[in-house]
Protein backbone atom coordinates (compact mmCIF):
# COMPACT_ATOMS: atom_id res chain seq x y z
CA UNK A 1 -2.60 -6.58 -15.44
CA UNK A 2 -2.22 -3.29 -13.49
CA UNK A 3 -1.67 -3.10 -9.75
CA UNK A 4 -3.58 -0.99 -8.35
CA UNK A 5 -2.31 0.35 -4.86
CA UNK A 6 -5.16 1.67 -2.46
CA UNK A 7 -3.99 4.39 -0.31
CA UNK A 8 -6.47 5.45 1.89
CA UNK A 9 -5.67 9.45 2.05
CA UNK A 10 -2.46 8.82 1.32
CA UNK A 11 -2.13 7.95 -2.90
CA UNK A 12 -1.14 11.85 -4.11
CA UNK A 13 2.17 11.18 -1.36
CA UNK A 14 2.96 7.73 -2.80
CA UNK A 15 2.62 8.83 -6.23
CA UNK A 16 4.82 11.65 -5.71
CA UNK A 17 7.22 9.55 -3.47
CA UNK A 18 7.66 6.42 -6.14
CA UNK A 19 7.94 9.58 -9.21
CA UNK A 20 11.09 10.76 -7.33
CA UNK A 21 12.86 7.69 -6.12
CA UNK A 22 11.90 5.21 -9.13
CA UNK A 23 12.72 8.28 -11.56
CA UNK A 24 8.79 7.85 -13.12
CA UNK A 25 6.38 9.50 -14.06
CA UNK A 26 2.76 10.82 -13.15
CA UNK A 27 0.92 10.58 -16.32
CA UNK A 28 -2.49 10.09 -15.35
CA UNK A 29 -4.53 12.24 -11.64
CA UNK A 30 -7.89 12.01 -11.52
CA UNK A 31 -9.12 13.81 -8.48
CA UNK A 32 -12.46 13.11 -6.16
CA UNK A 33 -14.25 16.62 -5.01
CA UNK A 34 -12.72 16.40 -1.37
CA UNK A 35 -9.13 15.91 -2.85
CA UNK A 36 -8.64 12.27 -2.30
CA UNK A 37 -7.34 10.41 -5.28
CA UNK A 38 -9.82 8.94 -7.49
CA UNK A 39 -7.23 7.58 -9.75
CA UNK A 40 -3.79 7.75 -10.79
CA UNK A 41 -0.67 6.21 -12.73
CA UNK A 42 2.84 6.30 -12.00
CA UNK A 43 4.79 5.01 -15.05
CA UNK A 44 8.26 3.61 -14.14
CA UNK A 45 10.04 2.45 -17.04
CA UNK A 46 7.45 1.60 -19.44
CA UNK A 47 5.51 -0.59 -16.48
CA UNK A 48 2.72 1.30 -15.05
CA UNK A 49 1.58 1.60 -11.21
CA UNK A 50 -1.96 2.49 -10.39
CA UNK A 51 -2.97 4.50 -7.20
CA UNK A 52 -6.24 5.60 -5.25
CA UNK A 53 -7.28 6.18 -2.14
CA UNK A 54 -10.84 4.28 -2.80
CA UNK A 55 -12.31 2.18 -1.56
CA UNK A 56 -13.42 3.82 1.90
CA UNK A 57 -13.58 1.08 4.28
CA UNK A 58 -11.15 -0.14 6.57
CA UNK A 59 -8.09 -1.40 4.64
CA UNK A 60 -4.41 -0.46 4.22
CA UNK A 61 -1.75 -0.81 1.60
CA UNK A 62 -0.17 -4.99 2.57
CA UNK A 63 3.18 -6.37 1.89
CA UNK A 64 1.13 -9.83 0.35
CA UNK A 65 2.90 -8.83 -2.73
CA UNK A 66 6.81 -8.46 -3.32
CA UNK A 67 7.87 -5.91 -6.32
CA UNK A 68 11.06 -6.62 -7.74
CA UNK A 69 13.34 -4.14 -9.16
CA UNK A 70 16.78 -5.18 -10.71
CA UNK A 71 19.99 -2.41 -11.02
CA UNK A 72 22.50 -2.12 -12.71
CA UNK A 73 25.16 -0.78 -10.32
CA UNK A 74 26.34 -1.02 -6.83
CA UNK A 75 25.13 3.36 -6.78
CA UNK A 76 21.64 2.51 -7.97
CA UNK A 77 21.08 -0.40 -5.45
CA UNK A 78 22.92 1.52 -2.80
CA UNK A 79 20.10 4.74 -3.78
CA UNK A 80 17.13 2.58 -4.23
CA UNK A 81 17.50 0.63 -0.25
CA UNK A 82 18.06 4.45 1.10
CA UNK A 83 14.97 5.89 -0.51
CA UNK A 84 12.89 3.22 0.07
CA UNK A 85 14.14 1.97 3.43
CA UNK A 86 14.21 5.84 4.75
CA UNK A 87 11.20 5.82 6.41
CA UNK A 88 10.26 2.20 6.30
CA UNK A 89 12.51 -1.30 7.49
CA UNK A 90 15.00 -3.25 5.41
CA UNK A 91 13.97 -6.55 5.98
CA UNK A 92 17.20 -8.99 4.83
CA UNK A 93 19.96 -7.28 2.94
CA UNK A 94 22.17 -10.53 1.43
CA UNK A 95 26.32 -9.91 0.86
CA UNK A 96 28.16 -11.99 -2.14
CA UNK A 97 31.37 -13.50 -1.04
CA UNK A 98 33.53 -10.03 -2.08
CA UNK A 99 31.15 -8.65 0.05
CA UNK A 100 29.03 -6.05 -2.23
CA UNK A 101 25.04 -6.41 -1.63
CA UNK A 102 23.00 -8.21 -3.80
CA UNK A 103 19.52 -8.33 -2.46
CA UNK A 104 17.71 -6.49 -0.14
CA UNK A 105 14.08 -6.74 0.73
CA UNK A 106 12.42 -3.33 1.86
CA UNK A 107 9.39 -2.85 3.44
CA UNK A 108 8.72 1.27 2.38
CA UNK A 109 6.96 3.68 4.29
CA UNK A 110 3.40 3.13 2.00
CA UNK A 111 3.80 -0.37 3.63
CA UNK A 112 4.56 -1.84 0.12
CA UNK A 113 7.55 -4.64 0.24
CA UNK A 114 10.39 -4.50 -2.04
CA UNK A 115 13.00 -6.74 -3.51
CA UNK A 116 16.09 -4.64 -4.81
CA UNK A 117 18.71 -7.06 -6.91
CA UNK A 118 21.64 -6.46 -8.07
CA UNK A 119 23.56 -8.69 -10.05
């Protein structure tokens, strides 16, 4: 299964936005005439993201869907909630009982609603 992310205008920003703060990679841009994003892959890790800004009919990016992402360390948690939460809305950040974060759900500025954990 690949999730495909429909961006109305706005897929060539996303792509370039979750390339930089996931530390991916653009490895696939197919563009329409006009400019707009046919379709396009991010690959983060080894798990692949798929982009466009079809169809053309009212619609926008939902948070129906939660992507997880687990760290390794307090700094790449601590990155991670600034990128993604920079122009969007942390939704619930949770503390342990020595107080360092654990989870934090993000809504981004793509609209797309992330669940940082770090164990």
């Amino acid at each position: 299964m690949l999730p495909c992310f429909v961006c109305n205008g706005h897929a060539e920003e996303a792509m370039k936005f979750y390339e930089n703060v996931l530390n991916g990679r653009i490895v696939f841009l197919k563009k329409e005439e006009a400019g707009t994003i046919d379709y396009g892959i991010v690959d983060v890790a080894g798990e692949l993201m798929c982009f466009s800004d079809k169809p053309h009919y009212s619609t926008e990016i939902t948070n129906t869907v939660e992507i997880n992402l687990d760290v390794e360390s307090k700094k790449e948690f601590e990155t991670l909630l600034n990128q993604l939460s920079q122009y969007g809305k942390v939704i619930e950040c949770g503390y342990q009982n020595d107080g360092t974060m654990q989870r934090a759900i993000v809504v981004d500025q793509f609209k797309l609603l992330w669940a940082i954990n770090y164990h």
